[in-house]
C-alpha atoms as a PDB file:
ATOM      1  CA  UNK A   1       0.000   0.000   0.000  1.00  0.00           C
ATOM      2  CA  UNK A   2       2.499   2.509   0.837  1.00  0.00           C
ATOM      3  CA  UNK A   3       4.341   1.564  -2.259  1.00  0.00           C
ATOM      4  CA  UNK A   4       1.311   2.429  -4.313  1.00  0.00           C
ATOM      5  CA  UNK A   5       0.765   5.568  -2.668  1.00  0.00           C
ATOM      6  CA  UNK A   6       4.599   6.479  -2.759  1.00  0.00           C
ATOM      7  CA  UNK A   7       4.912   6.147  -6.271  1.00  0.00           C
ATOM      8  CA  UNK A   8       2.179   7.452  -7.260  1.00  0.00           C
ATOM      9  CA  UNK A   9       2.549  11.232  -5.066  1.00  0.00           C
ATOM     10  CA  UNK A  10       6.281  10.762  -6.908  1.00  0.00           C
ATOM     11  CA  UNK A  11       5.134  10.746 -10.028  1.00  0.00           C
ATOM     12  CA  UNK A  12       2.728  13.633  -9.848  1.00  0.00           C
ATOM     13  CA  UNK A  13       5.780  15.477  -8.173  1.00  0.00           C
ATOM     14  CA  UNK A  14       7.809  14.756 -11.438  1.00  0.00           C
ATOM     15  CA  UNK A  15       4.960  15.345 -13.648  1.00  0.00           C
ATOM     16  CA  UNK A  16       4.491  19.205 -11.517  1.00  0.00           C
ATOM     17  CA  UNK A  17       8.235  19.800 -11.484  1.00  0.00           C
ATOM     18  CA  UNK A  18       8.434  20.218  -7.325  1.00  0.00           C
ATOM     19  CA  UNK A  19      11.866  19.092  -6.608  1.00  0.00           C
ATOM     20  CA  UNK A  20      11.516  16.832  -3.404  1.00  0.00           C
ATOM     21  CA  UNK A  21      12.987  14.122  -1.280  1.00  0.00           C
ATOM     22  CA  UNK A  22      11.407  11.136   0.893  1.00  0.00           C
ATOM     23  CA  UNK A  23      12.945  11.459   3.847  1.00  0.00           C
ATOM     24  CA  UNK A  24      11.644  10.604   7.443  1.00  0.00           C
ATOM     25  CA  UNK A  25      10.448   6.407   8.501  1.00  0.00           C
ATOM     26  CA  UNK A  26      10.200   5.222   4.840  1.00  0.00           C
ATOM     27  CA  UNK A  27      13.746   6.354   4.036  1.00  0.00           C
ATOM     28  CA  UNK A  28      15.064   4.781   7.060  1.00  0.00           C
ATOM     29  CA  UNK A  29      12.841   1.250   6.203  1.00  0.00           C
ATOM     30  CA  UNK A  30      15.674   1.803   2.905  1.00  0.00           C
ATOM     31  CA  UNK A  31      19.086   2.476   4.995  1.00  0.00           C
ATOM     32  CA  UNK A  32      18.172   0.987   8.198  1.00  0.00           C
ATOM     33  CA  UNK A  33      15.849  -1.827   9.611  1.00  0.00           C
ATOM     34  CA  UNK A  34      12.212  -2.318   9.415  1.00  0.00           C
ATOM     35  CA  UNK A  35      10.472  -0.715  11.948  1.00  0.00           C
ATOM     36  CA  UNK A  36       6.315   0.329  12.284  1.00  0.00           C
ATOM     37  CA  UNK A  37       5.880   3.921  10.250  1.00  0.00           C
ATOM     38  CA  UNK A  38       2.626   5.212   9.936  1.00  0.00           C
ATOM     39  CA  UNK A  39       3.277   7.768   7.441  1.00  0.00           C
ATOM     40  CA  UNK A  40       5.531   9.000   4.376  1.00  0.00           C
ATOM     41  CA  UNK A  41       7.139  12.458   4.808  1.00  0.00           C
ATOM     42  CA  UNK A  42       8.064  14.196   2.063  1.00  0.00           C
ATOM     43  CA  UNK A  43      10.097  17.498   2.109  1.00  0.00           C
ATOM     44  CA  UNK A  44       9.767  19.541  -1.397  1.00  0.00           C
ATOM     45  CA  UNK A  45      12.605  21.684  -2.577  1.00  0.00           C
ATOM     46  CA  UNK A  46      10.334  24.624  -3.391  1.00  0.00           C
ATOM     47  CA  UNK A  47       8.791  27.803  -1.144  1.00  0.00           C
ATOM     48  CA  UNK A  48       4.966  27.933   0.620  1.00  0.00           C
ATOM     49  CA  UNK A  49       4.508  29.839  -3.123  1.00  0.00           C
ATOM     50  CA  UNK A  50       4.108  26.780  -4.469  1.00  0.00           C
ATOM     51  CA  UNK A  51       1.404  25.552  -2.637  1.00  0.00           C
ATOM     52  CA  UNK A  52      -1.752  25.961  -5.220  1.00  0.00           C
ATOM     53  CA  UNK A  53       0.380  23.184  -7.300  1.00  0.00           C
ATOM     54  CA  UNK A  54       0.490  21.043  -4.326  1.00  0.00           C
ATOM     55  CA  UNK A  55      -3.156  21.652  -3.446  1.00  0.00           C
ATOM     56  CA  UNK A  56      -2.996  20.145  -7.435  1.00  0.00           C
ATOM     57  CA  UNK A  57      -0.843  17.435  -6.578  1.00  0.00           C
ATOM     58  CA  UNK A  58      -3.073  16.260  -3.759  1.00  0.00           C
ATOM     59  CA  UNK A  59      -6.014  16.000  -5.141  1.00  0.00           C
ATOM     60  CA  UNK A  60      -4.737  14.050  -8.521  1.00  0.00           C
ATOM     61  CA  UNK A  61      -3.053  11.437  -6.403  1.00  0.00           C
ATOM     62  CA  UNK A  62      -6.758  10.965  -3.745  1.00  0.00           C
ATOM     63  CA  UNK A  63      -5.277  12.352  -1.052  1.00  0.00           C
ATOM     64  CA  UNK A  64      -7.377  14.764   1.075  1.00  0.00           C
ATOM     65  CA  UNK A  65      -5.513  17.490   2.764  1.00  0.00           C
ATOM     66  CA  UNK A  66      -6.470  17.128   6.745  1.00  0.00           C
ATOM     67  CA  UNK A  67      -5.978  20.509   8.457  1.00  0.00           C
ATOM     68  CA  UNK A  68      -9.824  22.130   7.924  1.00  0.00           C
ATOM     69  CA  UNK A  69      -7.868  25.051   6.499  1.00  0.00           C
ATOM     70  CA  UNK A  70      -5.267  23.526   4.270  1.00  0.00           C
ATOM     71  CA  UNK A  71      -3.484  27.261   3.313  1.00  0.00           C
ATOM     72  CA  UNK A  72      -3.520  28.973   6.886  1.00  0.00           C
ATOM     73  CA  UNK A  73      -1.886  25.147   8.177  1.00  0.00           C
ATOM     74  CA  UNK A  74       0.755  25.463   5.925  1.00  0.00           C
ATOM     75  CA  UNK A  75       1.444  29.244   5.702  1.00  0.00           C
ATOM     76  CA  UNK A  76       1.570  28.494   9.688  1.00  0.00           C
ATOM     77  CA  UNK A  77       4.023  25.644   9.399  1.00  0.00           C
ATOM     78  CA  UNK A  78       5.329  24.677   6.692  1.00  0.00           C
ATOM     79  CA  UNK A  79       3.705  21.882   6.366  1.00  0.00           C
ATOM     80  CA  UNK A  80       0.992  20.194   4.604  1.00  0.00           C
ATOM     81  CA  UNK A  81      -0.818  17.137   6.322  1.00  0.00           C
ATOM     82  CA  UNK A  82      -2.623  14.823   4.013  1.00  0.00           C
ATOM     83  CA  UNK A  83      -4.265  11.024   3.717  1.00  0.00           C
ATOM     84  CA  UNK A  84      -5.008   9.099   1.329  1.00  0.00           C
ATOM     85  CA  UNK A  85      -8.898   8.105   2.672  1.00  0.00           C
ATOM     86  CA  UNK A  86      -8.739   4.255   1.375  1.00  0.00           C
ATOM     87  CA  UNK A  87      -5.940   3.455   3.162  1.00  0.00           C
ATOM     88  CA  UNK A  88      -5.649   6.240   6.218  1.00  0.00           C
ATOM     89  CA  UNK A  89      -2.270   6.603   5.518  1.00  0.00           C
ATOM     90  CA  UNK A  90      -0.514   9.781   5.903  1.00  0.00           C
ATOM     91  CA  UNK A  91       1.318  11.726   3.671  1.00  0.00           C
ATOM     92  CA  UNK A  92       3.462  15.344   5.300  1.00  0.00           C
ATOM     93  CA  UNK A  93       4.806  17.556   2.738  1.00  0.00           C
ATOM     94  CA  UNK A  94       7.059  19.795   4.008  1.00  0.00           C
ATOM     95  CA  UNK A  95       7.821  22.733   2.768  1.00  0.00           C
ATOM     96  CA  UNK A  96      11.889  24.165   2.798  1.00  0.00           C
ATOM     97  CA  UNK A  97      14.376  26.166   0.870  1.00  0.00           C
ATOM     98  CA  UNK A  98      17.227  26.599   2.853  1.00  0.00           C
ATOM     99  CA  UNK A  99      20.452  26.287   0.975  1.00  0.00           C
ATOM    100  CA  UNK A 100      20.947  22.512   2.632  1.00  0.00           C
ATOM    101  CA  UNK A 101      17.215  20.947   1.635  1.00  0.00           C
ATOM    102  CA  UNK A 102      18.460  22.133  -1.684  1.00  0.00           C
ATOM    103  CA  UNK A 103      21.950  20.889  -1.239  1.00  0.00           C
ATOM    104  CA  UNK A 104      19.956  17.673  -0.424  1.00  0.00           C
ATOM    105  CA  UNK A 105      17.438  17.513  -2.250  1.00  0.00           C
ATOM    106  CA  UNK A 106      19.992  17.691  -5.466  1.00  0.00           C
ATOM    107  CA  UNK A 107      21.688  14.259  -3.677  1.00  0.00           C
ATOM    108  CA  UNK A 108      18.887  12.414  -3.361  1.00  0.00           C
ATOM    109  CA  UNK A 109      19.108   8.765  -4.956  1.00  0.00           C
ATOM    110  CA  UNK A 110      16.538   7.521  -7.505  1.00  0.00           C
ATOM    111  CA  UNK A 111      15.052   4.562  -6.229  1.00  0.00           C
ATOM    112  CA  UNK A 112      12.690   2.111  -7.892  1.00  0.00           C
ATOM    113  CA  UNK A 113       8.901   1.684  -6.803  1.00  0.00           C
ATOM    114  CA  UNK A 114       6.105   0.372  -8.527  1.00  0.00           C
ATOM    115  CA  UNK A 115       8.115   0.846 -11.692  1.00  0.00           C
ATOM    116  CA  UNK A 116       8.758   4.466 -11.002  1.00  0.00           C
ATOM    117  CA  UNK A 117      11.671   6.387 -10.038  1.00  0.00           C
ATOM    118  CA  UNK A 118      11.294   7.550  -6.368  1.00  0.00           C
ATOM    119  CA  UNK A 119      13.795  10.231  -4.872  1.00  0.00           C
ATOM    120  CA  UNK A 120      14.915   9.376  -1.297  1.00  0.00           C
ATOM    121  CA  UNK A 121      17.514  11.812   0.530  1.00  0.00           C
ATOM    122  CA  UNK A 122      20.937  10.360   0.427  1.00  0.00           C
ATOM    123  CA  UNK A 123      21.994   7.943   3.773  1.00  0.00           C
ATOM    124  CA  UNK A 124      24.106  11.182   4.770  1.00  0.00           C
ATOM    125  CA  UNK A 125      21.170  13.373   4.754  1.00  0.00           C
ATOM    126  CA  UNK A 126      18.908  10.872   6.738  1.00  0.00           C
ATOM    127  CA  UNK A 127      21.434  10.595   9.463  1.00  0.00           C
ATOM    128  CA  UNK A 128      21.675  14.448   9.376  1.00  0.00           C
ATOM    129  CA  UNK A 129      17.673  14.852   9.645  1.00  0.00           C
ATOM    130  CA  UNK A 130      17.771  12.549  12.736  1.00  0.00           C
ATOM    131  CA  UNK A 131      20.311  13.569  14.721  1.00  0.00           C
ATOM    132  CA  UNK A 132      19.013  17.389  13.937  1.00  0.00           C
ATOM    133  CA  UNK A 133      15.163  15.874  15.067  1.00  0.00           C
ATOM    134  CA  UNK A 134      16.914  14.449  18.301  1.00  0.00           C
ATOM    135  CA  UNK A 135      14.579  12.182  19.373  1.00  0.00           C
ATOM    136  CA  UNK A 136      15.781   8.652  21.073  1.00  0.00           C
ATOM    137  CA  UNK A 137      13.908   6.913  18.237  1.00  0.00           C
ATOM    138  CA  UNK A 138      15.779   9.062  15.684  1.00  0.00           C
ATOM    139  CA  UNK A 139      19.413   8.397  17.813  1.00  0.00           C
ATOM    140  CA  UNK A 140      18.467   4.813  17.588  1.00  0.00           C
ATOM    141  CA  UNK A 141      17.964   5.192  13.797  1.00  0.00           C
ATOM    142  CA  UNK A 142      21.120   6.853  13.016  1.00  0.00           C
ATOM    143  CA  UNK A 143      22.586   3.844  14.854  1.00  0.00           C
ATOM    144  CA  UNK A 144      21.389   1.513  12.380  1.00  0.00           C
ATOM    145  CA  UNK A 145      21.907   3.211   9.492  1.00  0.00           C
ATOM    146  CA  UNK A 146      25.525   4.049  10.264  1.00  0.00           C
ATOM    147  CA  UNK A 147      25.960  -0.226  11.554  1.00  0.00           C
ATOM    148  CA  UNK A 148      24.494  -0.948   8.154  1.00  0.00           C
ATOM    149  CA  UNK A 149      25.946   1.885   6.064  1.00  0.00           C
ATOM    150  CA  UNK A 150      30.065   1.921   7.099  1.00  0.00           C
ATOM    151  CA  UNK A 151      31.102   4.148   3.995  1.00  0.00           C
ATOM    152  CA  UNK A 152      28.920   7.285   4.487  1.00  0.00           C
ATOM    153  CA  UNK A 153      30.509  10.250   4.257  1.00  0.00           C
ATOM    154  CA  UNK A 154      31.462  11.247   7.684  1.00  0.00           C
ATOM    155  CA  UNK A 155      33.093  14.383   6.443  1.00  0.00           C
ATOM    156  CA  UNK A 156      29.761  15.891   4.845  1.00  0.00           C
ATOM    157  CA  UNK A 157      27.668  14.884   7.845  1.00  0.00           C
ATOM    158  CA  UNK A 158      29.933  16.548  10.323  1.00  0.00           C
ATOM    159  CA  UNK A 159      30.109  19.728   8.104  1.00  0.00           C
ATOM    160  CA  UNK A 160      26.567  20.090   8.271  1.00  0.00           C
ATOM    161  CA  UNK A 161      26.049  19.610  11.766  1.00  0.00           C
ATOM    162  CA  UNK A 162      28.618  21.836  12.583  1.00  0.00           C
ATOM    163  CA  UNK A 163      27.027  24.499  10.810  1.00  0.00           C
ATOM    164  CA  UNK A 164      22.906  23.761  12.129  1.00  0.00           C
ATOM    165  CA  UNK A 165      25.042  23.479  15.686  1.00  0.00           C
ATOM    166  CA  UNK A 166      26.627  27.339  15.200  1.00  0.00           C
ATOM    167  CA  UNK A 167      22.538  28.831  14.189  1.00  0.00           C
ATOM    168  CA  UNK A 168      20.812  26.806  16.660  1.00  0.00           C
ATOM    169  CA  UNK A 169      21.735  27.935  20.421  1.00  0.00           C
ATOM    170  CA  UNK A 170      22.538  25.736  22.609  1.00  0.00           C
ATOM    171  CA  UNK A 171      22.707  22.395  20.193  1.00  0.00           C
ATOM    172  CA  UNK A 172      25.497  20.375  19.820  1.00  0.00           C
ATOM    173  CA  UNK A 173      24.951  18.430  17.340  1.00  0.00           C
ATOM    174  CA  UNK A 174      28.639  17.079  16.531  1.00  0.00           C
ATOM    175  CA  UNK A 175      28.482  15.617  20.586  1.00  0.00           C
ATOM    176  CA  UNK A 176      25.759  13.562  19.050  1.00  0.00           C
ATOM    177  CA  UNK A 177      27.241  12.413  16.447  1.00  0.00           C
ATOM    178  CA  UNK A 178      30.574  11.797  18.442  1.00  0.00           C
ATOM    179  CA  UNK A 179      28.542   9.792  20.882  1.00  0.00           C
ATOM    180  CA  UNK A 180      26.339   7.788  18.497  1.00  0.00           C
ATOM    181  CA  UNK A 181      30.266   6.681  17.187  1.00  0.00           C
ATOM    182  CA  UNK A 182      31.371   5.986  20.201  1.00  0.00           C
ATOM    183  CA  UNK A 183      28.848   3.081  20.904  1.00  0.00           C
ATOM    184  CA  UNK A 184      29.415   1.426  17.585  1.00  0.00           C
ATOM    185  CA  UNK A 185      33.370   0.635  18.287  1.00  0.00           C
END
């Protein structure tokens, strides 16, 4: 089911030009080990602007936006909730355009659902997303995907953490990284 309903959003994404990236409990299902996600999350190289196309995007692929007011929701957060009603499951697009979801979104790797080329964010990008996120599921993530994973680029990861450690106060988002490493020696 979530195959369907990832290929499918993908291909209207392709077919709308909206850069994007899975990133989130489906990506780690790719890099990591299978775990329970209830949801696909989706962050879309392209500003809040752009949100009539998604409204577009939605509705060709059946999903049903779930915030009463789908534009104030997403002008709020940056985000768009939505579920596809057959199968209840949920679909976040997140909206970004900071110079690394870019950077990201332009390393994505193609992957192959349902016949259909499906961008996921790069294993450096998902361990970057978690450790940023923070929670102990997310720590426990990056642990997998870095067990099953030994050649990811350290060097990028670090760089980027570095740099979301100096604009966010009080984050130190290296420590993590340093102590997610030190329990896989």
């Amino acid at each position: 089911m979530f195959e369907k309903l990832i290929a499918k959003t993908a291909s209207s994404l392709k077919k709308h030009k909206i850069p994007y990236m899975i990133i989130g409990g489906q990506a780690v299902l790719l890099y990591g080990s299978p775990r329970l996600t209830k949801d696909i999350d989706i962050t879309l190289g392209v500003s809040i602007d752009m949100l009539p196309a998604l409204m577009n995007i939605i509705r060709e692929t059946g999903l049903k936006a779930i915030p009463e007011n789908p534009e104030s929701f997403a002008l709020r957060t940056y985000v768009l909730p939505a579920e596809d009603e057959k199968s209840r499951i949920r679909v976040d697009f997140i909206f970004s355009f900071t110079p690394y979801e870019r950077h990201a979104i332009k390393r994505a790797k193609d992957i192959n659902i349902e016949k259909t080329k499906v961008k996921f964010a790069a294993v450096e990008d998902i361990v970057i997303h978690k450790i940023f996120s923070g929670r102990e599921r997310d720590i426990e993530d990056v642990r997998v995907i870095l067990i099953k994973n030994p050649s990811c680029d350290l060097t990028y990861i670090k760089k980027w953490l570095e740099e979301f450690g100096q604009a966010v106060e009080g984050k130190n988002f290296l420590a993590v990284l340093d102590d997610i490493l030190k329990t896989l020696k």
